[in-house]
N, C-alpha and C. Protein backbone atom coordinates (compact mmCIF):
# COMPACT_ATOMS: atom_id res chain seq x y z
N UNK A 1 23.71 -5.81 14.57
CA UNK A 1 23.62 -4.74 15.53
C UNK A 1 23.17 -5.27 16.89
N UNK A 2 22.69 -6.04 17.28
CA UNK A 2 21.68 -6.82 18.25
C UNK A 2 23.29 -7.27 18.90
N UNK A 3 23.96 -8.04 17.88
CA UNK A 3 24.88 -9.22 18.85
C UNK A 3 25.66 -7.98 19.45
N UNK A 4 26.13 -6.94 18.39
CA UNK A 4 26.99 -5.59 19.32
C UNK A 4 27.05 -5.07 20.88
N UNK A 5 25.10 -4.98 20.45
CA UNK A 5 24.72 -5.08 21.80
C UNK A 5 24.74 -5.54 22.82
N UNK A 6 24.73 -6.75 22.70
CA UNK A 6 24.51 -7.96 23.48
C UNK A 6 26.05 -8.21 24.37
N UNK A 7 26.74 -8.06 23.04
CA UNK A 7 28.10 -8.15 23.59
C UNK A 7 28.71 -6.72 24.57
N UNK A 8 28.47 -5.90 24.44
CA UNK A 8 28.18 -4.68 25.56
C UNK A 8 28.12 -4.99 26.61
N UNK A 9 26.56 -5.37 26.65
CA UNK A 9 25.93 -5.70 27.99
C UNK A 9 27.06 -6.47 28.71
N UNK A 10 27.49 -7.64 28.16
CA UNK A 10 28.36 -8.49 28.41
C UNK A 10 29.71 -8.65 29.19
N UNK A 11 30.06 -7.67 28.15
CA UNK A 11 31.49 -6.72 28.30
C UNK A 11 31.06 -5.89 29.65
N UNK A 12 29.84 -5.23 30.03
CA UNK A 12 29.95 -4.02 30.94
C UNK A 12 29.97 -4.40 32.02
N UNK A 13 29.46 -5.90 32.51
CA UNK A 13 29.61 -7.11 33.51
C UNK A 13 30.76 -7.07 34.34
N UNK A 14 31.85 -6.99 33.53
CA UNK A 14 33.67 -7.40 33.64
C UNK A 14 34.37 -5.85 34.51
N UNK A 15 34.37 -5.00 33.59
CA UNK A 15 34.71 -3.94 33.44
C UNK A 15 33.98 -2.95 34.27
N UNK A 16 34.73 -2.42 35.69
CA UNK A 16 34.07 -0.85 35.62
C UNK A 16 33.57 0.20 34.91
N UNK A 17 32.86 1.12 34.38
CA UNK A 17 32.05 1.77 34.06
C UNK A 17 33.36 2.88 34.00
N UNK A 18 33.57 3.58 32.76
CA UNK A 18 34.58 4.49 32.54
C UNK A 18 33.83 6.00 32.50
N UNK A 19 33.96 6.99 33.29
CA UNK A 19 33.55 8.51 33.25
C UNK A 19 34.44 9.20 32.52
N UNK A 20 33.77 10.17 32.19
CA UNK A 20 34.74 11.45 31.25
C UNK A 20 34.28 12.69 31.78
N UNK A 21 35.09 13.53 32.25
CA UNK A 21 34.71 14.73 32.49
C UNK A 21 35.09 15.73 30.82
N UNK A 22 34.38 16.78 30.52
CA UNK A 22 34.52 17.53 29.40
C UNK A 22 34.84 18.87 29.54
N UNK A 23 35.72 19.45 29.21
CA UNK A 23 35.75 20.87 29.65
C UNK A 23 35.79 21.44 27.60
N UNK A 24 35.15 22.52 27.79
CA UNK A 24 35.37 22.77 26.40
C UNK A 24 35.76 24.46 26.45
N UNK A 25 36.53 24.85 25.25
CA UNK A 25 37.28 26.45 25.50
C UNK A 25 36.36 27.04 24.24
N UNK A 26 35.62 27.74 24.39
CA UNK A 26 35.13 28.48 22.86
C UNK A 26 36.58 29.64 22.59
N UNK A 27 37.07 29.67 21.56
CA UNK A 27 37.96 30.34 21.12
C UNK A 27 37.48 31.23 20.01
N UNK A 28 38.19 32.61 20.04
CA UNK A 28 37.48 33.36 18.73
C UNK A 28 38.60 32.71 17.63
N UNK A 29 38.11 33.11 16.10
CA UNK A 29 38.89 32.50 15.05
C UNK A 29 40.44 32.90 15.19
N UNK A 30 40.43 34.76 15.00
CA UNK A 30 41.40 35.49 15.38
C UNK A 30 42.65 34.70 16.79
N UNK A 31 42.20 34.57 17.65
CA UNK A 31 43.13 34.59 18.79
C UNK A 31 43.61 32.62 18.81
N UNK A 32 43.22 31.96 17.91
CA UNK A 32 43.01 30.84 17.87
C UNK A 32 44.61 30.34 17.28
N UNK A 33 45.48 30.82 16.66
CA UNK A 33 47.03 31.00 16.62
C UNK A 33 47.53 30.99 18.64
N UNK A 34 47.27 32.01 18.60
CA UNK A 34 47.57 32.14 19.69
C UNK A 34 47.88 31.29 21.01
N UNK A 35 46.11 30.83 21.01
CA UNK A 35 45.63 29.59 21.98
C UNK A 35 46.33 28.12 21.75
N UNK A 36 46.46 27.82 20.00
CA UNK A 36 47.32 26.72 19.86
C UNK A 36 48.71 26.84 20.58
N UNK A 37 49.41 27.86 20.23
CA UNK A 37 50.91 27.90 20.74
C UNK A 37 51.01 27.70 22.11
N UNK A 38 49.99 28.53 23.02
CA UNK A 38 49.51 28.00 24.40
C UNK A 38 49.59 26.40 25.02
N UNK A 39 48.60 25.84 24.22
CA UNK A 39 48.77 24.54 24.42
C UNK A 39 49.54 23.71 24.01
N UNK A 40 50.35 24.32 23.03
CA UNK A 40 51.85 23.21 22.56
C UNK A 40 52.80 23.85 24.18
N UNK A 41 52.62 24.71 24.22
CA UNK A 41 53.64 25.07 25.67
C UNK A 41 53.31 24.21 26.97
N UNK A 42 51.90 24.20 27.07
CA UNK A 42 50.98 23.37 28.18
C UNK A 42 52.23 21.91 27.58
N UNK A 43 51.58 21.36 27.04
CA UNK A 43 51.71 20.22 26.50
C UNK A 43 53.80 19.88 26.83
N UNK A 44 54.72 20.66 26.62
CA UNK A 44 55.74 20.92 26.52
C UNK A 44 56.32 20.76 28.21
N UNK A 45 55.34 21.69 29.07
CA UNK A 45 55.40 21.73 30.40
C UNK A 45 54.99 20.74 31.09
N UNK A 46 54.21 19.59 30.12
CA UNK A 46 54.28 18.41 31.09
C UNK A 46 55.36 17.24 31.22
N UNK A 47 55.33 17.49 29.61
CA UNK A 47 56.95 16.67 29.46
C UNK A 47 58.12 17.27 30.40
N UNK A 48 58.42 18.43 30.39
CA UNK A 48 59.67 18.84 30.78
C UNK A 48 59.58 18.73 32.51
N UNK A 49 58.36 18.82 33.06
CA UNK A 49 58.20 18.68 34.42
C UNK A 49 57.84 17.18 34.89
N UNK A 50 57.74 16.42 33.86
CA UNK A 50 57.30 14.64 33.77
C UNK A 50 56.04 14.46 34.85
N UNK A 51 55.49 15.52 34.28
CA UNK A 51 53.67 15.27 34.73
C UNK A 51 53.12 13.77 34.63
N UNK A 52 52.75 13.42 35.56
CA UNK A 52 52.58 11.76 35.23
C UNK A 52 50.85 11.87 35.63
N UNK A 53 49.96 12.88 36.27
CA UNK A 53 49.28 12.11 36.87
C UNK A 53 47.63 13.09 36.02
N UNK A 54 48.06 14.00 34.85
CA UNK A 54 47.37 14.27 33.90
C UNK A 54 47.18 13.29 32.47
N UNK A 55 45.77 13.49 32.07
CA UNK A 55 45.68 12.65 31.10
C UNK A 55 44.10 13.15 30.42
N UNK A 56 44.89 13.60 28.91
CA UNK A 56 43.50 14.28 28.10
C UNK A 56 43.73 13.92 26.77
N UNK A 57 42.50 13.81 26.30
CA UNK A 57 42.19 14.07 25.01
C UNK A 57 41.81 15.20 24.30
N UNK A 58 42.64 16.20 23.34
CA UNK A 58 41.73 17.44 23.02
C UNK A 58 41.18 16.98 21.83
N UNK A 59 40.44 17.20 21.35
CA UNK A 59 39.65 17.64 19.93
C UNK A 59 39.37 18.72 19.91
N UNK A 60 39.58 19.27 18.37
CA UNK A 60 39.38 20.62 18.31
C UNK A 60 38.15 20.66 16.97
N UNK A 61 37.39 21.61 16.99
CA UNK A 61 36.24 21.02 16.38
C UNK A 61 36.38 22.80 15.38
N UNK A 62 35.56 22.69 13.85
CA UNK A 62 36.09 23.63 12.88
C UNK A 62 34.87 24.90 13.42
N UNK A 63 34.48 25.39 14.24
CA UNK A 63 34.13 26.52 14.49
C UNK A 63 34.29 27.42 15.90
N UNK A 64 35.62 26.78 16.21
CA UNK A 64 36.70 27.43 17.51
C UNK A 64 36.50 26.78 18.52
N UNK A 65 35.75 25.64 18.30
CA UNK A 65 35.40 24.77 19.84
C UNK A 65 36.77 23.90 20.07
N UNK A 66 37.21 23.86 21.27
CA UNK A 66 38.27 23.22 21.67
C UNK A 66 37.76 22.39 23.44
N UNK A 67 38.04 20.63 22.55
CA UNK A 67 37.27 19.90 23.72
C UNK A 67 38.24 19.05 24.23
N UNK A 68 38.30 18.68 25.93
CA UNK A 68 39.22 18.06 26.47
C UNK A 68 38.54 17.37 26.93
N UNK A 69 38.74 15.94 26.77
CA UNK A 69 38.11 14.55 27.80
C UNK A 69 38.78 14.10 28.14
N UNK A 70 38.78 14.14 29.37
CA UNK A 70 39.51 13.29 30.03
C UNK A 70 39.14 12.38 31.32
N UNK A 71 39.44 11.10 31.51
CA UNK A 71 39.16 9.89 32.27
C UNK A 71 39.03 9.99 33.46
N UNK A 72 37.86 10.06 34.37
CA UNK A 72 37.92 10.37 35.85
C UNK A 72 37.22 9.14 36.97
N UNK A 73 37.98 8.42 37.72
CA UNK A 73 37.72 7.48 38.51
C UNK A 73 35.78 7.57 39.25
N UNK A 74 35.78 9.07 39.53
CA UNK A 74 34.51 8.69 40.27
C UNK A 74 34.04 10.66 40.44
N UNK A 75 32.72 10.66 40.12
CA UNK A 75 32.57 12.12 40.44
C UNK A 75 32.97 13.68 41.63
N UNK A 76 34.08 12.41 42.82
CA UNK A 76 34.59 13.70 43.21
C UNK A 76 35.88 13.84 43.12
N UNK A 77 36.65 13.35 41.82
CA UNK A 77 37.32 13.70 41.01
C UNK A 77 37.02 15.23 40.46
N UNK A 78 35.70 15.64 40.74
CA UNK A 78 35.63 16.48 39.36
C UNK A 78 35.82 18.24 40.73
N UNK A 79 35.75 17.44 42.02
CA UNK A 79 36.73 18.47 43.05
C UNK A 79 37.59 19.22 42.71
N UNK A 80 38.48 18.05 42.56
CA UNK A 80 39.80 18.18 42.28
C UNK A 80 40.44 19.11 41.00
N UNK A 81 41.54 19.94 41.47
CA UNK A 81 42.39 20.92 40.24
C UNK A 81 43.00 19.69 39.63
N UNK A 82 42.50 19.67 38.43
CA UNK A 82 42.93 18.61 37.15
C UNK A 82 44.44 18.80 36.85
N UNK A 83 44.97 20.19 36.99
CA UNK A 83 46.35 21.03 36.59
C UNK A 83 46.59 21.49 38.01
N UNK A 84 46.70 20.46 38.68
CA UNK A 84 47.24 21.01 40.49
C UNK A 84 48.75 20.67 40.38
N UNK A 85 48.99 19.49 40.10
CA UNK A 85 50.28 19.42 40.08
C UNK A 85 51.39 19.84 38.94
N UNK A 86 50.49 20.53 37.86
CA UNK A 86 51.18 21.04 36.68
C UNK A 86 51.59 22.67 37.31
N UNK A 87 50.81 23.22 37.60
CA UNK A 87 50.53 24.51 38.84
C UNK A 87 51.72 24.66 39.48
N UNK A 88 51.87 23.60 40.32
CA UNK A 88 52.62 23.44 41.65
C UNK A 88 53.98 23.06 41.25
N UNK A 89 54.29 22.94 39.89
CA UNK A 89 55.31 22.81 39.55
C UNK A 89 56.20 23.70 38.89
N UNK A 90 55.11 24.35 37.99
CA UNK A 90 55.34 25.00 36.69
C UNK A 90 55.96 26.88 37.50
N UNK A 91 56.04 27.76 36.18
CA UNK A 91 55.86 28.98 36.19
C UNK A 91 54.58 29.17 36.02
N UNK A 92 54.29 30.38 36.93
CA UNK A 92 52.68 30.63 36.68
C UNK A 92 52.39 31.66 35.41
N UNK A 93 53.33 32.09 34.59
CA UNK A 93 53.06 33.19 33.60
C UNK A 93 52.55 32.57 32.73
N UNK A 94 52.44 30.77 32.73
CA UNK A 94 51.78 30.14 31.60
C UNK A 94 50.41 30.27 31.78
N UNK A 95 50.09 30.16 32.99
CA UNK A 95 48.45 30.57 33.35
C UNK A 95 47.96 32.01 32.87
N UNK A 96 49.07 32.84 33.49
CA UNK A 96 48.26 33.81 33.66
C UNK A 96 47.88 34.53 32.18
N UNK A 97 49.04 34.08 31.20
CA UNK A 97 48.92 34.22 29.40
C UNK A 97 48.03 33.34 28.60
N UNK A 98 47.51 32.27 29.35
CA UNK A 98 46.21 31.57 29.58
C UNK A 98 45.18 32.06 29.33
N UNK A 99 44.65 32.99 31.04
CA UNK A 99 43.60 33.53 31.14
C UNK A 99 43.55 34.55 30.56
N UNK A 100 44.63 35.50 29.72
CA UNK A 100 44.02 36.86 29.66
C UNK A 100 44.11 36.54 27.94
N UNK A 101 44.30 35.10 27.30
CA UNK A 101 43.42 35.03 26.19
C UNK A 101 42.13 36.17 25.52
């Protein structure tokens, strides 16, 4: 465990320091069908619009928590609309069937 460490330290020398911003969705159980199909559409709309400049991880966790991490250069990144250019591309009825979740 020590050398793990050691080798960390080591490693963190080389390498910039990686941030994650977290956004998390509490979902009720019920509407949680729903919210998936949502995000296979999200997910669908980046391909079909060749979103290049989004990038997440969801985990979805077993009591409706739904968590997105994703990689951010420097804290005023966290300014910035993460889905600006998904937005600016897209139909907005995906949002707005979004929010009224």
């Amino acid at each position: 465990m020590i050398m793990i460490f050691a080798f960390n330290l080591a490693n963190a020398e080389d390498k910039p320091l990686t941030i994650f911003a977290l956004h998390m969705d509490n979902v009720k159980f019920h509407t949680m069908p729903k919210y998936e199909e949502l995000a296979k559409q999200l997910k669908e709309s980046c391909d079909t619009y060749n979103i290049q400049d989004v990038n997440w991880t969801a985990i979805s966790i077993e009591d409706g928590r739904y968590v997105y991490v994703t990689p951010i250069k420097n804290m005023a990144e966290l300014d910035k609309n993460p889905m600006g250019s998904l937005t600016d591309k897209t139909n907005m009825m995906i949002w707005v069937k979004c929010l009224t979740l």
